[in-house]
N, C-alpha and C. Protein backbone atom coordinates (compact mmCIF):
# COMPACT_ATOMS: atom_id res chain seq x y z
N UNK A 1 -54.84 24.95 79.88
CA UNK A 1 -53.75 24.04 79.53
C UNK A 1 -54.26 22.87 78.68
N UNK A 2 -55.49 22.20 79.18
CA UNK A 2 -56.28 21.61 78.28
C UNK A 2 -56.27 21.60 76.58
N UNK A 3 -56.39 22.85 76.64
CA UNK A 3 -56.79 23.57 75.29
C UNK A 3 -55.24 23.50 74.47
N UNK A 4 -54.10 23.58 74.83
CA UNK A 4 -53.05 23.89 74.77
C UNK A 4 -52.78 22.42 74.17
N UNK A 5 -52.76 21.28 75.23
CA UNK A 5 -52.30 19.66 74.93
C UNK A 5 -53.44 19.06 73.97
N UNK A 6 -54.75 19.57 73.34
CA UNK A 6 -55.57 19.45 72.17
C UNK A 6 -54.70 19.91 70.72
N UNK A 7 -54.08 21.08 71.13
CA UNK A 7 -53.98 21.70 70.22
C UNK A 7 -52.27 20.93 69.43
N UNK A 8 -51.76 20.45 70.86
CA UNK A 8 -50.66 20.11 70.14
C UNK A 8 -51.07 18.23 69.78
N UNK A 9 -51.80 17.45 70.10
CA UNK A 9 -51.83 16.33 69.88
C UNK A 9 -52.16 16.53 68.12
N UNK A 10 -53.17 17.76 68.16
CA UNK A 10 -53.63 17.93 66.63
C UNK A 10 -52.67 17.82 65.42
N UNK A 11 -51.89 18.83 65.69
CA UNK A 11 -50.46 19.31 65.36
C UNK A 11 -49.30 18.08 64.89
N UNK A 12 -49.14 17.53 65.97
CA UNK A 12 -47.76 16.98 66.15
C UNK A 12 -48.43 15.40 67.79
N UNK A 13 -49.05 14.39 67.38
CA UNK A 13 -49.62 13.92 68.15
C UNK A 13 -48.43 12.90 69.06
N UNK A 14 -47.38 13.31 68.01
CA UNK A 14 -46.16 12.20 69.04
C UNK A 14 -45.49 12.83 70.24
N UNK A 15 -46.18 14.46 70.16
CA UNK A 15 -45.37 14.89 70.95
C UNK A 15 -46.56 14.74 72.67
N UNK A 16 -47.33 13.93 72.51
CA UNK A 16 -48.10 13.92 73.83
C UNK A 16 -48.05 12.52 74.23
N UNK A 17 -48.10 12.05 75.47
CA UNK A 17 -48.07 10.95 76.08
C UNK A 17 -49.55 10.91 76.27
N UNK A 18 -50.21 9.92 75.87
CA UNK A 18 -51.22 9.46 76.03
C UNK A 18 -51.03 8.88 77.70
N UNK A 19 -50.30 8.08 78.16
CA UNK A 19 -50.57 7.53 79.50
C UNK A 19 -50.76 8.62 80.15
N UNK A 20 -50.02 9.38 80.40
CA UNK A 20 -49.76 10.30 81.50
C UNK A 20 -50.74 11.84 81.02
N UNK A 21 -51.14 12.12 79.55
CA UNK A 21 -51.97 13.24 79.17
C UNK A 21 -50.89 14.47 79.36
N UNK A 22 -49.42 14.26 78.85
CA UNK A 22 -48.66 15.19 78.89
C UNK A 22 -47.83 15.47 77.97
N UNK A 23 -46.99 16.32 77.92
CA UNK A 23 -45.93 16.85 76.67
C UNK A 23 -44.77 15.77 77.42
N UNK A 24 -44.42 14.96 76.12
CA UNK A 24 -43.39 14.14 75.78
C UNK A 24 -41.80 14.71 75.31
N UNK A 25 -41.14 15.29 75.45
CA UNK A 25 -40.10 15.66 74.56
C UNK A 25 -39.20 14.93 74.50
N UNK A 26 -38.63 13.88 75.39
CA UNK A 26 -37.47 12.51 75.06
C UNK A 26 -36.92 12.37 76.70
N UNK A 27 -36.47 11.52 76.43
CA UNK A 27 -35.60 11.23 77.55
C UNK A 27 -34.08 10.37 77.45
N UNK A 28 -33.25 10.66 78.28
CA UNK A 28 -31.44 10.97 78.66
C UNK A 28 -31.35 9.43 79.29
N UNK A 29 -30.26 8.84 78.61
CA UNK A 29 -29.56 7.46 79.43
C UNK A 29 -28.80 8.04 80.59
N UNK A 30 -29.17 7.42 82.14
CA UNK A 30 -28.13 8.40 82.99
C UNK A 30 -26.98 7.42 83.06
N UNK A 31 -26.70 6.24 81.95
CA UNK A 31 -25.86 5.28 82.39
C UNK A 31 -24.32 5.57 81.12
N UNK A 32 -24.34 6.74 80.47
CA UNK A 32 -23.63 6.75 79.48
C UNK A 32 -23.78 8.33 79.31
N UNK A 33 -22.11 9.05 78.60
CA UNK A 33 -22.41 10.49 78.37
C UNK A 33 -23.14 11.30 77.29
N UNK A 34 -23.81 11.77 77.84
CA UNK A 34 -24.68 12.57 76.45
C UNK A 34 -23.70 13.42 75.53
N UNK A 35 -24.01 13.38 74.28
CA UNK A 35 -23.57 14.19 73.55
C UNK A 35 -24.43 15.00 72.35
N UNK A 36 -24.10 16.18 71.82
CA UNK A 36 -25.15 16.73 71.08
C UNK A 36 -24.82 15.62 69.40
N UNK A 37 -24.39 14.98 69.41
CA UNK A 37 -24.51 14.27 68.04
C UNK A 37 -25.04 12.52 68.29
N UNK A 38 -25.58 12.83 69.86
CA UNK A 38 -26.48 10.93 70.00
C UNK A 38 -27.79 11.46 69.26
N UNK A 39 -28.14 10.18 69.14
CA UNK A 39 -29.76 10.39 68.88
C UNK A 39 -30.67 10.65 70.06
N UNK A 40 -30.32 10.46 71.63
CA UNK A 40 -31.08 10.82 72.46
C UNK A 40 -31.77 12.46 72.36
N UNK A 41 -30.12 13.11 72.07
CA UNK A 41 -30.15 15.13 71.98
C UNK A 41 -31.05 15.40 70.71
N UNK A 42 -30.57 14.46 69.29
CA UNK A 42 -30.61 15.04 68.32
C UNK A 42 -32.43 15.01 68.17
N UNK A 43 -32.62 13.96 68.58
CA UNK A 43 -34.60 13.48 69.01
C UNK A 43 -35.19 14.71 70.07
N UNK A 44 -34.52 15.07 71.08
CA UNK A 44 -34.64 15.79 71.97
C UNK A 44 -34.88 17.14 71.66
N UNK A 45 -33.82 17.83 71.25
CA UNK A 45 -33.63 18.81 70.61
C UNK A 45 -34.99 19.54 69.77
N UNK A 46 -34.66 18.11 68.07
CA UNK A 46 -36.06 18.44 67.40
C UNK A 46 -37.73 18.75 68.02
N UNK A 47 -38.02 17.86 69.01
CA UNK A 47 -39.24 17.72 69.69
C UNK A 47 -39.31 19.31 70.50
N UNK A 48 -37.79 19.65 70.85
CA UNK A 48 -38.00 20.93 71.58
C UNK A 48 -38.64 22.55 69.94
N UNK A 49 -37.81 22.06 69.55
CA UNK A 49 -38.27 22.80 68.27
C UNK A 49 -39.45 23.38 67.79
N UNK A 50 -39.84 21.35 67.64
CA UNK A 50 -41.48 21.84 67.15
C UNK A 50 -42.50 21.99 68.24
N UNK A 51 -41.92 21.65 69.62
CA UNK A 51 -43.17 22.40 70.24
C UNK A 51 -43.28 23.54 70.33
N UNK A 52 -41.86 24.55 70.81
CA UNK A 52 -41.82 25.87 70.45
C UNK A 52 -43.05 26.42 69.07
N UNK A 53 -42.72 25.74 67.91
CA UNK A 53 -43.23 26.20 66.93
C UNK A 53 -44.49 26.18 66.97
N UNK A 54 -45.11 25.14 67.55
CA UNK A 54 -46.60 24.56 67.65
C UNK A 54 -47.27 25.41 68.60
N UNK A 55 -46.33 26.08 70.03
CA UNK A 55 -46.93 26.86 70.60
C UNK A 55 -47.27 28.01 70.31
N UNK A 56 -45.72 28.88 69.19
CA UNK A 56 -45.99 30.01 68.66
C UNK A 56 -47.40 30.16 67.67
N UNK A 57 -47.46 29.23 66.99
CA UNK A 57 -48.78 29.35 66.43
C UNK A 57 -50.11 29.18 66.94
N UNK A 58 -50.11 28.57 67.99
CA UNK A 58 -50.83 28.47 68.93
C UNK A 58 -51.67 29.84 69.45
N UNK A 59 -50.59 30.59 69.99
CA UNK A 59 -50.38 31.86 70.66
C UNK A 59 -51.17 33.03 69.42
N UNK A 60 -50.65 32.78 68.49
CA UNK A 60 -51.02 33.39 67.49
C UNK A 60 -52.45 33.05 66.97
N UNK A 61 -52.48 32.01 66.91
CA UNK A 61 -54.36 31.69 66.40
C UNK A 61 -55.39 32.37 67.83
N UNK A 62 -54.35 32.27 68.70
CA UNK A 62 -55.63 33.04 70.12
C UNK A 62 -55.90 34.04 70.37
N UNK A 63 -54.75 34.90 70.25
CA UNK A 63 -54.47 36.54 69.83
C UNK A 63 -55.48 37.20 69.11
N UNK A 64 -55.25 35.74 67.70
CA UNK A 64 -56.01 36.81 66.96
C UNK A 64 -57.39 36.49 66.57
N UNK A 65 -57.80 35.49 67.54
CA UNK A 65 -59.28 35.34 67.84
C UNK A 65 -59.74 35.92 68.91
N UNK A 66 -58.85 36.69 70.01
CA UNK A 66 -59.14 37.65 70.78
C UNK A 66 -59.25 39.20 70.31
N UNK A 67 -58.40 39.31 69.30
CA UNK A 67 -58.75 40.60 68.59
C UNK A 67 -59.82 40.89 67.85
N UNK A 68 -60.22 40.12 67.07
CA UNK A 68 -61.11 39.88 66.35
C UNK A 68 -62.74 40.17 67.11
N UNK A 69 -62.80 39.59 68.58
CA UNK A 69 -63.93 39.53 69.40
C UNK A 69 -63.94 41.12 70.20
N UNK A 70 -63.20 42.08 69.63
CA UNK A 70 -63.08 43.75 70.73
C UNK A 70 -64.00 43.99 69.39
C-alpha cells in the first residue's frame, strides 16, 4: 500500500494528506444539501477520477514489470 500512496503523491501530490499519510478525495458540508453542480461534488468527483486513473496506470506499470521478470 506504501508503494501505491508513493506512487500517487508522484502523480497527483494533492491527492494525499500529508498529516494523516492518506488518500484525500474531498469532503461534504453535513449542514446544507449536496448537489452534483456544488463545488464540494464537482472537486469530489474529479479527485475520484484521477485516482481511478492514477491507479489504472499504476496497475499497469506492475503487470508489466511482473511480466517482463517470467
Amino acid at each position: 500500500m506504501q508503494e501505491v500512496l508513493e506512487y500517487v503523491r508522484k502523480k497527483m501530490p494533492s491527492l494525499v494528506d500529508e498529516k494523516n499519510g492518506r488518500i484525500h478525495l474531498g469532503e461534504f458540508r453535513t449542514d446544507r444539501l449536496l448537489y452534483v453542480t456544488s463545488e464540494e461534488f464537482i472537486d469530489f468527483f474529479e479527485h475520484v477520477i484521477c485516482y481511478v486513473l492514477i491507479l489504472e496506470e499504476f496497475r499497469k506499470m506492475k503487470n508489466g514489470k511482473d511480466v517482463q521478470r517470467e
